[in-house]
PDB file of N, CA and C in Angstrom:
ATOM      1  N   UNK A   1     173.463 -84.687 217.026  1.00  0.00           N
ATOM      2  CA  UNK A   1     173.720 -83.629 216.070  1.00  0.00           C
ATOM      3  C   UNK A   1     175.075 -83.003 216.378  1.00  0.00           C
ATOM      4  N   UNK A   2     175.756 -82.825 215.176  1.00  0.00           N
ATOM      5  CA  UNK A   2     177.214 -82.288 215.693  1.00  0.00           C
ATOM      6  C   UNK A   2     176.727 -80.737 215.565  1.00  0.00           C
ATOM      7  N   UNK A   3     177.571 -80.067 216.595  1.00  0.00           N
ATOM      8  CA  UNK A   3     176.781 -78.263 216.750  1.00  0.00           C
ATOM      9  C   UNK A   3     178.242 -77.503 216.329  1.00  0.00           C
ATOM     10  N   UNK A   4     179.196 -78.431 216.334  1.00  0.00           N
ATOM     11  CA  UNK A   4     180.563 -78.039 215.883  1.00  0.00           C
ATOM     12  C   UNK A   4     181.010 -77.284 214.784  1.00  0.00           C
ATOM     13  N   UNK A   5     179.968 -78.548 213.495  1.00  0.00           N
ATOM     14  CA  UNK A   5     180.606 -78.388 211.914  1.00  0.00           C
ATOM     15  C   UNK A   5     179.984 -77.636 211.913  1.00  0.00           C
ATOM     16  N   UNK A   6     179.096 -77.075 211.705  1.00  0.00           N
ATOM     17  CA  UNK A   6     178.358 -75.768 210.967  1.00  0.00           C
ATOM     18  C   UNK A   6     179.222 -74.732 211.341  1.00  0.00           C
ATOM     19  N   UNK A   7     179.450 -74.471 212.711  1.00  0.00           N
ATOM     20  CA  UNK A   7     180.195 -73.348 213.500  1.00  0.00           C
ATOM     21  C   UNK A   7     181.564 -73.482 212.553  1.00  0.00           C
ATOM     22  N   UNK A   8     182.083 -74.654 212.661  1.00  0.00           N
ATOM     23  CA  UNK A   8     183.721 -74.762 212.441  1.00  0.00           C
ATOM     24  C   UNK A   8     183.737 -73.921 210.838  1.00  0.00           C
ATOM     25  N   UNK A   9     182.529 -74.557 210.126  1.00  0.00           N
ATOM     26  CA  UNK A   9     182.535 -74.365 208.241  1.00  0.00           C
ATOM     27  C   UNK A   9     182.529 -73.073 207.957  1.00  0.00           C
ATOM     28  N   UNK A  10     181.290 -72.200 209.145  1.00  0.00           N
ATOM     29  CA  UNK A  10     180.921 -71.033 208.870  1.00  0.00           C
ATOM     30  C   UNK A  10     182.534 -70.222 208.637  1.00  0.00           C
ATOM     31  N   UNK A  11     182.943 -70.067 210.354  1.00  0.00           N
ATOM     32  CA  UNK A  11     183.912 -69.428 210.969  1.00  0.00           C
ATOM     33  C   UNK A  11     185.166 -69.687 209.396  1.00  0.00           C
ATOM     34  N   UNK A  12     185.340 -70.636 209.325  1.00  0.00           N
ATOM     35  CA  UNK A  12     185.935 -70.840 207.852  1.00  0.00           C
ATOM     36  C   UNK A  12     186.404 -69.464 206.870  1.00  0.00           C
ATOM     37  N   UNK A  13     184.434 -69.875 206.406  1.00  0.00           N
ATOM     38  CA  UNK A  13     183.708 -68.790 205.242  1.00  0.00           C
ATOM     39  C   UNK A  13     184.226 -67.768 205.581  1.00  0.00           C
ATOM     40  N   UNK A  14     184.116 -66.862 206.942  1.00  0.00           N
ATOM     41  CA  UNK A  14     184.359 -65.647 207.538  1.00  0.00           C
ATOM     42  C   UNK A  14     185.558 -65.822 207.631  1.00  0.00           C
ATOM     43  N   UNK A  15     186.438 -66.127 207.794  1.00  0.00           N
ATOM     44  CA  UNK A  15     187.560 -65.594 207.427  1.00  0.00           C
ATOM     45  C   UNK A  15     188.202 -65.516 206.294  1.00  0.00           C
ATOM     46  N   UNK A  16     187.802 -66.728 205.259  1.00  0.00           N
ATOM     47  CA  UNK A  16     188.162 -66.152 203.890  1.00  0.00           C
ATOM     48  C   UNK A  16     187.862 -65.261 203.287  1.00  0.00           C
ATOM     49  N   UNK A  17     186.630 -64.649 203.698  1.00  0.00           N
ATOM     50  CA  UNK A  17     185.817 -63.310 203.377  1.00  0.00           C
ATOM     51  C   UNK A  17     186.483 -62.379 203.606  1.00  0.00           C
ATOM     52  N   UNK A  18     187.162 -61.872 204.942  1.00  0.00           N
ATOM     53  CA  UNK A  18     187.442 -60.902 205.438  1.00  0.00           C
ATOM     54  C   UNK A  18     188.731 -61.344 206.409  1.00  0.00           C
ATOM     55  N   UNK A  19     189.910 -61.610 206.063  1.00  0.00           N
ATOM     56  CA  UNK A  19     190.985 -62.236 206.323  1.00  0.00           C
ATOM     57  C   UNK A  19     191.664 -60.767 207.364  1.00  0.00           C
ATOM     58  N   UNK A  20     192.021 -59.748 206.651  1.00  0.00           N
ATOM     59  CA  UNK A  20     192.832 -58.929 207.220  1.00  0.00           C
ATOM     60  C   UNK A  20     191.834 -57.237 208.287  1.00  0.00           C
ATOM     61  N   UNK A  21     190.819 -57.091 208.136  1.00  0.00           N
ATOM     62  CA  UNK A  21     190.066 -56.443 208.366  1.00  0.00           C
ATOM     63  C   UNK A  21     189.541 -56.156 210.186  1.00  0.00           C
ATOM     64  N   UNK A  22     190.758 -56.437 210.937  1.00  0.00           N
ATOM     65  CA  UNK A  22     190.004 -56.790 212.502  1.00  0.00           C
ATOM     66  C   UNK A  22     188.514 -56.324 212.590  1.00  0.00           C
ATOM     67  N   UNK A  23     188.483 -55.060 212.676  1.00  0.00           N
ATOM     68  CA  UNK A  23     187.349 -54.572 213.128  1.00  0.00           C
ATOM     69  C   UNK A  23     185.825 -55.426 212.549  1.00  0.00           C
ATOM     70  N   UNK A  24     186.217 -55.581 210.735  1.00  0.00           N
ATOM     71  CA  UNK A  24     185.229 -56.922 210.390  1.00  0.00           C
ATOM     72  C   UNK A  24     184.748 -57.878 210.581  1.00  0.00           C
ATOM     73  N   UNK A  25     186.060 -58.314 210.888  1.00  0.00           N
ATOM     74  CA  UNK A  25     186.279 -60.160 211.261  1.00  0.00           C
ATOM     75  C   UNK A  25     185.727 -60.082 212.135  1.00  0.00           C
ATOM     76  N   UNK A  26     185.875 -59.241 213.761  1.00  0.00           N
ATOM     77  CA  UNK A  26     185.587 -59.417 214.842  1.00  0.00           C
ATOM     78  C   UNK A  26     183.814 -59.185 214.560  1.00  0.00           C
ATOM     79  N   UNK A  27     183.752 -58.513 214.218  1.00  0.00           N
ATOM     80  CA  UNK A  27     182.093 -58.041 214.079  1.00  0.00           C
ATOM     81  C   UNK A  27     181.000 -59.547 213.655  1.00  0.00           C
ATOM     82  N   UNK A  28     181.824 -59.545 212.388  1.00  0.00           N
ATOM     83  CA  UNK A  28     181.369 -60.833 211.657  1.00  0.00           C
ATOM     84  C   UNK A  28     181.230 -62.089 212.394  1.00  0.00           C
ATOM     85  N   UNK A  29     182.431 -62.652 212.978  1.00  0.00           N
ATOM     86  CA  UNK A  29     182.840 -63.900 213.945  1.00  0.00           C
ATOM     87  C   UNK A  29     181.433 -63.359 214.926  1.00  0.00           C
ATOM     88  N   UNK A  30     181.872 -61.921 216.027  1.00  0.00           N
ATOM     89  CA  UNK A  30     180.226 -62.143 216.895  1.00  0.00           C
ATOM     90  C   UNK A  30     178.586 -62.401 216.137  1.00  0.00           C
ATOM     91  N   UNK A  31     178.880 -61.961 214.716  1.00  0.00           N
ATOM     92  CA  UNK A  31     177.627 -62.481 214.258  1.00  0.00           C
ATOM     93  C   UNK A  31     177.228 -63.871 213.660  1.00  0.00           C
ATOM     94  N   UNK A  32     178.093 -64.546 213.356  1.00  0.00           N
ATOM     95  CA  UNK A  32     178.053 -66.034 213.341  1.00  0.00           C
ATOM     96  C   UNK A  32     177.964 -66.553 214.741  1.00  0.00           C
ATOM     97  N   UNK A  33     178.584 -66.222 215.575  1.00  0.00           N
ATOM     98  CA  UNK A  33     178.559 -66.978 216.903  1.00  0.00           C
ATOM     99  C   UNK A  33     177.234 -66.528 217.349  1.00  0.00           C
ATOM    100  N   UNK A  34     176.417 -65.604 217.383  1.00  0.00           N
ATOM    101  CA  UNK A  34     175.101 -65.380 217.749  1.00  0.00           C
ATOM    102  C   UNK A  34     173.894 -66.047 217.100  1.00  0.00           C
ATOM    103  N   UNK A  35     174.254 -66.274 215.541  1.00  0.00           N
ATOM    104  CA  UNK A  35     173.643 -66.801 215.175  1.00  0.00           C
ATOM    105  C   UNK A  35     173.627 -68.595 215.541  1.00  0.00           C
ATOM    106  N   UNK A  36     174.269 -69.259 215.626  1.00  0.00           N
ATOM    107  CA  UNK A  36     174.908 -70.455 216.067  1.00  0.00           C
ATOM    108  C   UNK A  36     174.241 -70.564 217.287  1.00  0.00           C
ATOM    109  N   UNK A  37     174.578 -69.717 218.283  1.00  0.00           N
ATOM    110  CA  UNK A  37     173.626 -69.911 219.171  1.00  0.00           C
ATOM    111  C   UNK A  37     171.837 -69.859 219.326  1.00  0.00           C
ATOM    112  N   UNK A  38     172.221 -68.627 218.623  1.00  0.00           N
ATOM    113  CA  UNK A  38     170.598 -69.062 218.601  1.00  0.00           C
ATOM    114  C   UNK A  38     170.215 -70.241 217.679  1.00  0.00           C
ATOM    115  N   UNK A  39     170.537 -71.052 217.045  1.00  0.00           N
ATOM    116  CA  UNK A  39     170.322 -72.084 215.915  1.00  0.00           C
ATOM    117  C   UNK A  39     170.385 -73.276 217.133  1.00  0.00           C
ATOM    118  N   UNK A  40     171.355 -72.881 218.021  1.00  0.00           N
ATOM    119  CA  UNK A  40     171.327 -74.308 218.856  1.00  0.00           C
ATOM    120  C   UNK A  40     170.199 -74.228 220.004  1.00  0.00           C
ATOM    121  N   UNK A  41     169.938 -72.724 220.310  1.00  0.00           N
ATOM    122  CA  UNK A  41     168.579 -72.558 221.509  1.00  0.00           C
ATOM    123  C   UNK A  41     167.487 -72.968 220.749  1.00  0.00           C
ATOM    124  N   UNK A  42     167.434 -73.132 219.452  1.00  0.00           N
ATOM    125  CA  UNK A  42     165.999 -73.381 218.737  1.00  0.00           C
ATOM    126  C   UNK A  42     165.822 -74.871 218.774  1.00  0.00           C
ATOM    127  N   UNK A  43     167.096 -75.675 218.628  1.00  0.00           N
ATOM    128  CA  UNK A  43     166.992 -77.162 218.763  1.00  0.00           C
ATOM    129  C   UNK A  43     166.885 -77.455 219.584  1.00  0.00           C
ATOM    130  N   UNK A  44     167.175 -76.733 220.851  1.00  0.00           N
ATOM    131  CA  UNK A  44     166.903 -77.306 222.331  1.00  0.00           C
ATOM    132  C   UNK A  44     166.138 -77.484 222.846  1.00  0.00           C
ATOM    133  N   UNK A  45     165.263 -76.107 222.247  1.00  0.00           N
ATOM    134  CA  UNK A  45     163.712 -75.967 222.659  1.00  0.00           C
ATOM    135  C   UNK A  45     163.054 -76.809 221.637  1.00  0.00           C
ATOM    136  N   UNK A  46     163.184 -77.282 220.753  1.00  0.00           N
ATOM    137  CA  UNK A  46     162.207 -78.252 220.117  1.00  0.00           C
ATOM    138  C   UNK A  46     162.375 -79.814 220.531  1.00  0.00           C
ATOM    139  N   UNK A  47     163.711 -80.032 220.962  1.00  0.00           N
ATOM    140  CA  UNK A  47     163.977 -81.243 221.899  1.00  0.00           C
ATOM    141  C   UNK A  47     162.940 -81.326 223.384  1.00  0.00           C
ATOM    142  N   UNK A  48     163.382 -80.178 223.908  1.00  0.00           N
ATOM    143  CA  UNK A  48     162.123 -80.160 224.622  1.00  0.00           C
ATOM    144  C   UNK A  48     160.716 -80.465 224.973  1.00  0.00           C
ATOM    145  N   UNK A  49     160.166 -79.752 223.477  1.00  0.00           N
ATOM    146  CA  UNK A  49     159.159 -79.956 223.497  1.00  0.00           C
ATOM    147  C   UNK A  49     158.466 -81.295 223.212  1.00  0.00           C
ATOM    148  N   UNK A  50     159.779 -82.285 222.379  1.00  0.00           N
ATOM    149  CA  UNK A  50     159.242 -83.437 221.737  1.00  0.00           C
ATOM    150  C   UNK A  50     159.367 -84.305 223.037  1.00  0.00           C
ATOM    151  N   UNK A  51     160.088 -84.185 224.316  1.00  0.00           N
ATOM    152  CA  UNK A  51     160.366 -84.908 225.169  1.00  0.00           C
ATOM    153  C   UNK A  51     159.002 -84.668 225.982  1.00  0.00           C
ATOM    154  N   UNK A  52     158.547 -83.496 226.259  1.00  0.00           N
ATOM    155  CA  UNK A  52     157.592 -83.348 226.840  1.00  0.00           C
ATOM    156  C   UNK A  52     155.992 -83.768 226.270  1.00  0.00           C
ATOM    157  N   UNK A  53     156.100 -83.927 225.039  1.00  0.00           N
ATOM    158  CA  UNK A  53     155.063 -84.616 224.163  1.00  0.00           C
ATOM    159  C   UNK A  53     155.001 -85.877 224.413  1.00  0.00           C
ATOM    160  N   UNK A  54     155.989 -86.736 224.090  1.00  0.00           N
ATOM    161  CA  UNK A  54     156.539 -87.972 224.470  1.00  0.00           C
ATOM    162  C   UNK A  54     155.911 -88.246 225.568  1.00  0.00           C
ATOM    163  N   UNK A  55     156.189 -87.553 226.968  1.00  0.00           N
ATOM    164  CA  UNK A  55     155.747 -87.939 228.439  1.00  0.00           C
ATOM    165  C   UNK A  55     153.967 -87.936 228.020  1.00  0.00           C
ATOM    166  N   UNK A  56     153.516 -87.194 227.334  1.00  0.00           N
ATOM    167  CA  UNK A  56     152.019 -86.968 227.694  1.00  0.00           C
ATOM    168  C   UNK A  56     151.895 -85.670 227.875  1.00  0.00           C
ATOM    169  N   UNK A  57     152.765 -84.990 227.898  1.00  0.00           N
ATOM    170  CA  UNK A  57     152.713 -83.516 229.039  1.00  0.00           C
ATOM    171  C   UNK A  57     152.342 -82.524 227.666  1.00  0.00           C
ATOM    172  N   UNK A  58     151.540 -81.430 228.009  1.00  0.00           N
ATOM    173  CA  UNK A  58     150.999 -80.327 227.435  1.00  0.00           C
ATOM    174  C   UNK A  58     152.582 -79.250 227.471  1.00  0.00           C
ATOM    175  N   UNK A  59     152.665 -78.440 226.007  1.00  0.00           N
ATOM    176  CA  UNK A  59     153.737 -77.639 226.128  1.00  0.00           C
ATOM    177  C   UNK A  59     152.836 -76.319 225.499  1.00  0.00           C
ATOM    178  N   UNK A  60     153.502 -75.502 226.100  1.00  0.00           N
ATOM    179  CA  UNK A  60     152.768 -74.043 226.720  1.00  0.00           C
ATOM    180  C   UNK A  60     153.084 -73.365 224.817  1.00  0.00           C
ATOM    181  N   UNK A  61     152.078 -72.703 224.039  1.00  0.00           N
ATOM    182  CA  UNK A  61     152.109 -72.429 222.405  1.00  0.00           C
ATOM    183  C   UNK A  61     151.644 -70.879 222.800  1.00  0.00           C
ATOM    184  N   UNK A  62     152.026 -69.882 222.709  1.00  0.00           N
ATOM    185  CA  UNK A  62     151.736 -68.949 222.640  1.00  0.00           C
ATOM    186  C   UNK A  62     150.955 -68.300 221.354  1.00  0.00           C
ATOM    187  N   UNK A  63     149.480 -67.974 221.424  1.00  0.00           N
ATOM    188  CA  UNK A  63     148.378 -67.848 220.324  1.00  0.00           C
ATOM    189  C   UNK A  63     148.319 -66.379 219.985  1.00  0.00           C
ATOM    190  N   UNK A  64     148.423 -66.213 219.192  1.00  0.00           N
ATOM    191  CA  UNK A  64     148.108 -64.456 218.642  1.00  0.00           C
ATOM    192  C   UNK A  64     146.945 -64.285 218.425  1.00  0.00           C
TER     193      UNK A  64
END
């Protein structure tokens, strides 16, 4: 999976949005980059889990 393009396309968007605005941009850019990350901790952990399925191994589901 490329984790690049989405980041590269977003970061794009955000600046055509809000080109001259520091205080925006900067705000904006940390909220794409947070989001991005968390988008990539969610794939990691589901890689995870499919690897650990794969082995046989039980993965821990938290039940409400």
């Amino acid at each position: 999976m490329n984790v690049k393009g989405p980041w590269k396309s977003r970061l794009h968007q955000v600046t055509q949005i809000v080109p001259d605005a520091n205080g925006a941009n900067l705000s904006s850019l940390g909220g794409v980059r947070r989001a991005a990350l968390r988008h990539r901790l969610s794939f990691e952990h589901l890689q995870y889990q499919l690897e650990l399925n794969h082995l046989g191994k039980s993965f821990f589901t938290e039940r409400l």
